[in-house]
C-alpha atoms as a PDB file:
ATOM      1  CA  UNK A   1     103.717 137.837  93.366  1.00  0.00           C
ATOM      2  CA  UNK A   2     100.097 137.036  94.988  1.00  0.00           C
ATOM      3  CA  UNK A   3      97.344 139.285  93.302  1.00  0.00           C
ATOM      4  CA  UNK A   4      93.384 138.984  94.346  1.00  0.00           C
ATOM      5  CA  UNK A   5      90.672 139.976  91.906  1.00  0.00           C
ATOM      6  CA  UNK A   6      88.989 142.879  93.699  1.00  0.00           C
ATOM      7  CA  UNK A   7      85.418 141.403  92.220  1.00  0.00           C
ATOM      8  CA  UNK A   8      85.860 138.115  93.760  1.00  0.00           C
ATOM      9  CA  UNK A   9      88.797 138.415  95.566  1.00  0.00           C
ATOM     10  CA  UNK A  10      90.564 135.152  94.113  1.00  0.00           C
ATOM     11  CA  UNK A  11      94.243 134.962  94.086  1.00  0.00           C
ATOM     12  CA  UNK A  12      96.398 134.662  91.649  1.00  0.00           C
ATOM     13  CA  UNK A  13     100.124 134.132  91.549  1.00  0.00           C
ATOM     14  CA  UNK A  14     101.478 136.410  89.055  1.00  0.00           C
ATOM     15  CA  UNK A  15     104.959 137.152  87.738  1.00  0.00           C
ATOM     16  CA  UNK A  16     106.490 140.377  88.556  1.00  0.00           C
ATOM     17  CA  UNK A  17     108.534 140.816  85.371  1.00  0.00           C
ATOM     18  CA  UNK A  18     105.177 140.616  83.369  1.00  0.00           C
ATOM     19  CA  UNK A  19     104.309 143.884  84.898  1.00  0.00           C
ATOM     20  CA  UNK A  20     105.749 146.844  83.342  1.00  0.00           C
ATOM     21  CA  UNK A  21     106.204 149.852  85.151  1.00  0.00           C
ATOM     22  CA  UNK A  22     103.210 152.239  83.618  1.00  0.00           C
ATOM     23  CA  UNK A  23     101.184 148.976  85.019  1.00  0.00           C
ATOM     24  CA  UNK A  24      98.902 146.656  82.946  1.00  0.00           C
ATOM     25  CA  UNK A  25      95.280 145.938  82.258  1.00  0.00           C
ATOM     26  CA  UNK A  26      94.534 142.378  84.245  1.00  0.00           C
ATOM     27  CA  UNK A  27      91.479 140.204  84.140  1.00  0.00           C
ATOM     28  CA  UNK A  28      90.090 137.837  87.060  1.00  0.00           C
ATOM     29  CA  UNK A  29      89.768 134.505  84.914  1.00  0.00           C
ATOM     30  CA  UNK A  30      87.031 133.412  87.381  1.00  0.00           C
ATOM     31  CA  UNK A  31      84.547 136.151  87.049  1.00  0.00           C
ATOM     32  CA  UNK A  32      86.526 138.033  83.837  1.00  0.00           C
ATOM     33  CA  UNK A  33      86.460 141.253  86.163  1.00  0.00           C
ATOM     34  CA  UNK A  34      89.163 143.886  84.610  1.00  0.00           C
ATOM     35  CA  UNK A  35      90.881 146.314  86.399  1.00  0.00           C
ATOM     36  CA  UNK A  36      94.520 147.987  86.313  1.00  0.00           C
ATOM     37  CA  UNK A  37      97.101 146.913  88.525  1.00  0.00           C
ATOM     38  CA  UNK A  38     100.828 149.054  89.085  1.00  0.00           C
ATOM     39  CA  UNK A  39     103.265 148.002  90.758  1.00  0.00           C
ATOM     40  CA  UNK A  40     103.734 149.300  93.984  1.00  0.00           C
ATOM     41  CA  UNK A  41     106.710 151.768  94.539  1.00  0.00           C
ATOM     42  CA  UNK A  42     109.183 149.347  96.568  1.00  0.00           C
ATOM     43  CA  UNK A  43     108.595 146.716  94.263  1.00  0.00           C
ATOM     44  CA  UNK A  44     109.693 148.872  91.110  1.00  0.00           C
ATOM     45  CA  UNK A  45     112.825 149.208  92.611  1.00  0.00           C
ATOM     46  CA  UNK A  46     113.748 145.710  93.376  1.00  0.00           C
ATOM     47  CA  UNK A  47     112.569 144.940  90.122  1.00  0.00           C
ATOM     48  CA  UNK A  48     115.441 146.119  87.947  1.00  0.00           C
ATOM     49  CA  UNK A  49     117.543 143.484  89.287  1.00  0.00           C
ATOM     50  CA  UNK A  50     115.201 140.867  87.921  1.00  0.00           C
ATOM     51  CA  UNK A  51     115.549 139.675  84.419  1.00  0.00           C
ATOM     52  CA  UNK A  52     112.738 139.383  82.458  1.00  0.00           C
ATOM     53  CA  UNK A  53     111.363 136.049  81.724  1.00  0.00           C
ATOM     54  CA  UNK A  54     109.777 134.821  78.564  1.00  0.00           C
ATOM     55  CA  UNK A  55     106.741 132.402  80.071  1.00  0.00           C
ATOM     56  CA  UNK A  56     103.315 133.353  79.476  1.00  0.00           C
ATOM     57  CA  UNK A  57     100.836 133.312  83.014  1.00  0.00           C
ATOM     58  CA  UNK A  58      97.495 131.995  83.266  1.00  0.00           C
ATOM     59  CA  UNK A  59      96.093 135.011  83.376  1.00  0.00           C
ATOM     60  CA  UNK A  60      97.412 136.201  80.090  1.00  0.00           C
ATOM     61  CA  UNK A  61      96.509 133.072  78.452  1.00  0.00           C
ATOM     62  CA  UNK A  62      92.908 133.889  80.005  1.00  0.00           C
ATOM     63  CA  UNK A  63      92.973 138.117  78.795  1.00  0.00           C
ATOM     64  CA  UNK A  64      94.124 136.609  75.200  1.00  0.00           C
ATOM     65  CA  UNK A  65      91.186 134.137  74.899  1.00  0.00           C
ATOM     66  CA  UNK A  66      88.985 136.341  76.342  1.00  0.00           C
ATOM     67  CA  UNK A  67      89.838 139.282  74.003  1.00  0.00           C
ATOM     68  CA  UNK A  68      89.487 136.622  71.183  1.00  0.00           C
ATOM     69  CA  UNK A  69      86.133 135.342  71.868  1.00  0.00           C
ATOM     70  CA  UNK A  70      84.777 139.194  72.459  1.00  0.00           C
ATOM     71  CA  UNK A  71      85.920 140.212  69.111  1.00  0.00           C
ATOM     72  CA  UNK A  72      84.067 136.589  68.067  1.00  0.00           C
ATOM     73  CA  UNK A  73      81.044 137.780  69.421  1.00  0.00           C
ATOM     74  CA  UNK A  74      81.157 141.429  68.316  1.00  0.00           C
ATOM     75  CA  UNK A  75      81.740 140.532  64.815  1.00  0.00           C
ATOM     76  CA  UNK A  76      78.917 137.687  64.787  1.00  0.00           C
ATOM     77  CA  UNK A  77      76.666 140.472  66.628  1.00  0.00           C
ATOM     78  CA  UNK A  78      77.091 143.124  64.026  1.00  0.00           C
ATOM     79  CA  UNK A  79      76.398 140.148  61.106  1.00  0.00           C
ATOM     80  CA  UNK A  80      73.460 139.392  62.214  1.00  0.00           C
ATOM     81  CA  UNK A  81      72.224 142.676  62.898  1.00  0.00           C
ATOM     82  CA  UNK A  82      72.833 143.555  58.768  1.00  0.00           C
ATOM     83  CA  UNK A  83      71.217 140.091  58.053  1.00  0.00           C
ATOM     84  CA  UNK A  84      68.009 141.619  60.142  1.00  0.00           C
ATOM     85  CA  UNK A  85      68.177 144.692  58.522  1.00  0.00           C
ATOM     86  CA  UNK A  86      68.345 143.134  55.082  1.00  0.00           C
ATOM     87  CA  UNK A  87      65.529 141.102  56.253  1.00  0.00           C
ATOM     88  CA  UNK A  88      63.195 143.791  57.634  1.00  0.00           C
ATOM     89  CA  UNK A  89      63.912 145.793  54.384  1.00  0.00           C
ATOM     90  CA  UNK A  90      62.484 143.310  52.612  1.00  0.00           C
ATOM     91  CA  UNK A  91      59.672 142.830  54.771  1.00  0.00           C
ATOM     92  CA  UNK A  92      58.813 146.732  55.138  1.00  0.00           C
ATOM     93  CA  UNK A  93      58.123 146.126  51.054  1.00  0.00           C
ATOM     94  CA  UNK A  94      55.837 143.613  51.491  1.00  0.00           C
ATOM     95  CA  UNK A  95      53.987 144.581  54.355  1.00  0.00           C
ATOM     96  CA  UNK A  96      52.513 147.503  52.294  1.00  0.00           C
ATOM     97  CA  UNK A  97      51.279 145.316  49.239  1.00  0.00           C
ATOM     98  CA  UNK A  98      49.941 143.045  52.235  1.00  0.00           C
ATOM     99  CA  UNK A  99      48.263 145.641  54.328  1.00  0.00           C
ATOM    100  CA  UNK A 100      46.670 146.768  51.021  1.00  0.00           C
ATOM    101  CA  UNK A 101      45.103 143.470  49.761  1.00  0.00           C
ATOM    102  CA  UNK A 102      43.785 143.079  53.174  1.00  0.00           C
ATOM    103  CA  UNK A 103      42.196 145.919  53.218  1.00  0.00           C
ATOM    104  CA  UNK A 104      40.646 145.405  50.050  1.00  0.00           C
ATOM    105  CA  UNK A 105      39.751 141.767  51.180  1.00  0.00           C
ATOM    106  CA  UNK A 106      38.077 143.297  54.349  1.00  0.00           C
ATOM    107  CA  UNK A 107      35.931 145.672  52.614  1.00  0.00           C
ATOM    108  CA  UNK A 108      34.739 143.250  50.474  1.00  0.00           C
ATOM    109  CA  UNK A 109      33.857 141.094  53.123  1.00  0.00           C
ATOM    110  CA  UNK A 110      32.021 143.606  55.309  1.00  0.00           C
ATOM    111  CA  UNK A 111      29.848 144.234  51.820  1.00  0.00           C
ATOM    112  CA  UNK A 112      29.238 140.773  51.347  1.00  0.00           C
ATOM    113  CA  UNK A 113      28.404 140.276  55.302  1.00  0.00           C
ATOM    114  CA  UNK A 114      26.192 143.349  55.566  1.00  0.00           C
ATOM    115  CA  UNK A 115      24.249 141.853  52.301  1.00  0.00           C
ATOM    116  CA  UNK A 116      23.467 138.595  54.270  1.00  0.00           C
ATOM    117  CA  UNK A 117      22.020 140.083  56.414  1.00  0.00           C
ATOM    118  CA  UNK A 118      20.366 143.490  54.887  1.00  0.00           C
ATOM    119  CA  UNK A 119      16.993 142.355  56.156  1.00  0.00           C
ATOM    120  CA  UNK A 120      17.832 141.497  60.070  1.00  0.00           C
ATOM    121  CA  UNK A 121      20.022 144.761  60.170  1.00  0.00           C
ATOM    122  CA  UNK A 122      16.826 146.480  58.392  1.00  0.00           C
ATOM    123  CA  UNK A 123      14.569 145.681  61.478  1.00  0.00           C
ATOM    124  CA  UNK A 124      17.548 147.616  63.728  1.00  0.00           C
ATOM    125  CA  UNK A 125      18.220 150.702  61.045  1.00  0.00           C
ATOM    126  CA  UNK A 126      15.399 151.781  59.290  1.00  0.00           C
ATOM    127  CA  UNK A 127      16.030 152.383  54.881  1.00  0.00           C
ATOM    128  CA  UNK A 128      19.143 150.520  55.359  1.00  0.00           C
ATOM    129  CA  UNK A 129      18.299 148.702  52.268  1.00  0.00           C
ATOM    130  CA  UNK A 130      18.462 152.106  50.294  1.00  0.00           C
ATOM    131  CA  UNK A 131      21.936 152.801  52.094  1.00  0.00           C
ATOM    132  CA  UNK A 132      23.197 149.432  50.610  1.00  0.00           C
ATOM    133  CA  UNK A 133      22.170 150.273  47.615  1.00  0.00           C
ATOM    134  CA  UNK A 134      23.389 153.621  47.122  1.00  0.00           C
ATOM    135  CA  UNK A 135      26.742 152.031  48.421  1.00  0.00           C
ATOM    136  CA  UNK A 136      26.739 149.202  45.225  1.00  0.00           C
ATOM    137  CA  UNK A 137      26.150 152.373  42.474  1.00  0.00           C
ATOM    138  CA  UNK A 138      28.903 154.061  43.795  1.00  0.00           C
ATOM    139  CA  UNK A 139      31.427 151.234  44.198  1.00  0.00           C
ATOM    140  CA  UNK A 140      29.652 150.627  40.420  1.00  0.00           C
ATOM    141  CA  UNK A 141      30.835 153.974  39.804  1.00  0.00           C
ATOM    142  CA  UNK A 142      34.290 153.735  40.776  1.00  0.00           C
ATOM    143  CA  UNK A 143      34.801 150.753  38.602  1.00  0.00           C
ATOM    144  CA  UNK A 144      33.374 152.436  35.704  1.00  0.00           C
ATOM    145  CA  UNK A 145      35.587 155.400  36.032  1.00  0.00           C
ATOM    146  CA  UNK A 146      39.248 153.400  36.709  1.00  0.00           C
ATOM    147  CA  UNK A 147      37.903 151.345  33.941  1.00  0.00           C
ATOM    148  CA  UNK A 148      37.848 154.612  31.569  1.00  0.00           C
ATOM    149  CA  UNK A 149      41.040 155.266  33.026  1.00  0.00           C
ATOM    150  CA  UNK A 150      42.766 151.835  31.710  1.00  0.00           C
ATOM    151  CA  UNK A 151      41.052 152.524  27.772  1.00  0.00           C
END
């Protein structure tokens, strides 16, 4: 029997005694379209004369390697997707020790930047020498206290 994909319309030659009479899922093995075919209702009839054969069509051959390479590609999909999550797990961890030293490096360097140049940015904001100041006893401060903290 002569079946076209409806996708591509390609034609396939197709034994009728693979077909059972619920119908069957086929697949296009040019553009893997899937659809379900029945057989039509002359066609059931004349087929319980015919004796089933054993051979194995193209197109089977094709569904069978098809359905074997999805399940490949399924299985290595959800893989890596645990191997990512592990990964980002173990990122999420260190991103917050990261985000913290930055921080700390970036204050540090903003205090050491605006100390350069205290007397250019004192010409722009007046007493900004006594702000700088006031900022180095408190910082002073806070490392006094976390140091009475440790003891």
């Amino acid at each position: 029997m002569i079946l076209s994909c409806p996708s591509c319309k390609k034609k396939f030659n197709l034994d009728i005694s693979l077909i059972p009479e619920e119908g069957r899922l086929l697949q296009c093995g040019t553009c893997d379209h899937k659809w379900h075919y029945s057989l039509p209702l002359d066609t059931k009839t004349s087929n319980e004369n015919i004796s089933p054969k054993v051979s194995v069509s193209k197109i089977d051959n094709d569904f069978v390697e098809n359905e074997v390479e999805t399940k490949n590609v399924i299985e290595s999909e959800i893989n890596e997707s645990i191997n990512n999550n592990v990964i980002d797990k173990k990122h999420s961890n260190i991103s917050i020790l990261s985000i913290l030293s930055l921080s700390i490096i970036s204050f540090l360097a903003l205090i050491i930047l605006l100390d350069t140049f205290k007397y250019q940015i004192e010409i722009i904001i007046p007493n900004f020498n006594s702000y700088l100041n006031n900022l180095y006893v408190t910082i002073n401060d806070i490392y006094l206290f976390l140091i009475d903290l440790i003891r």
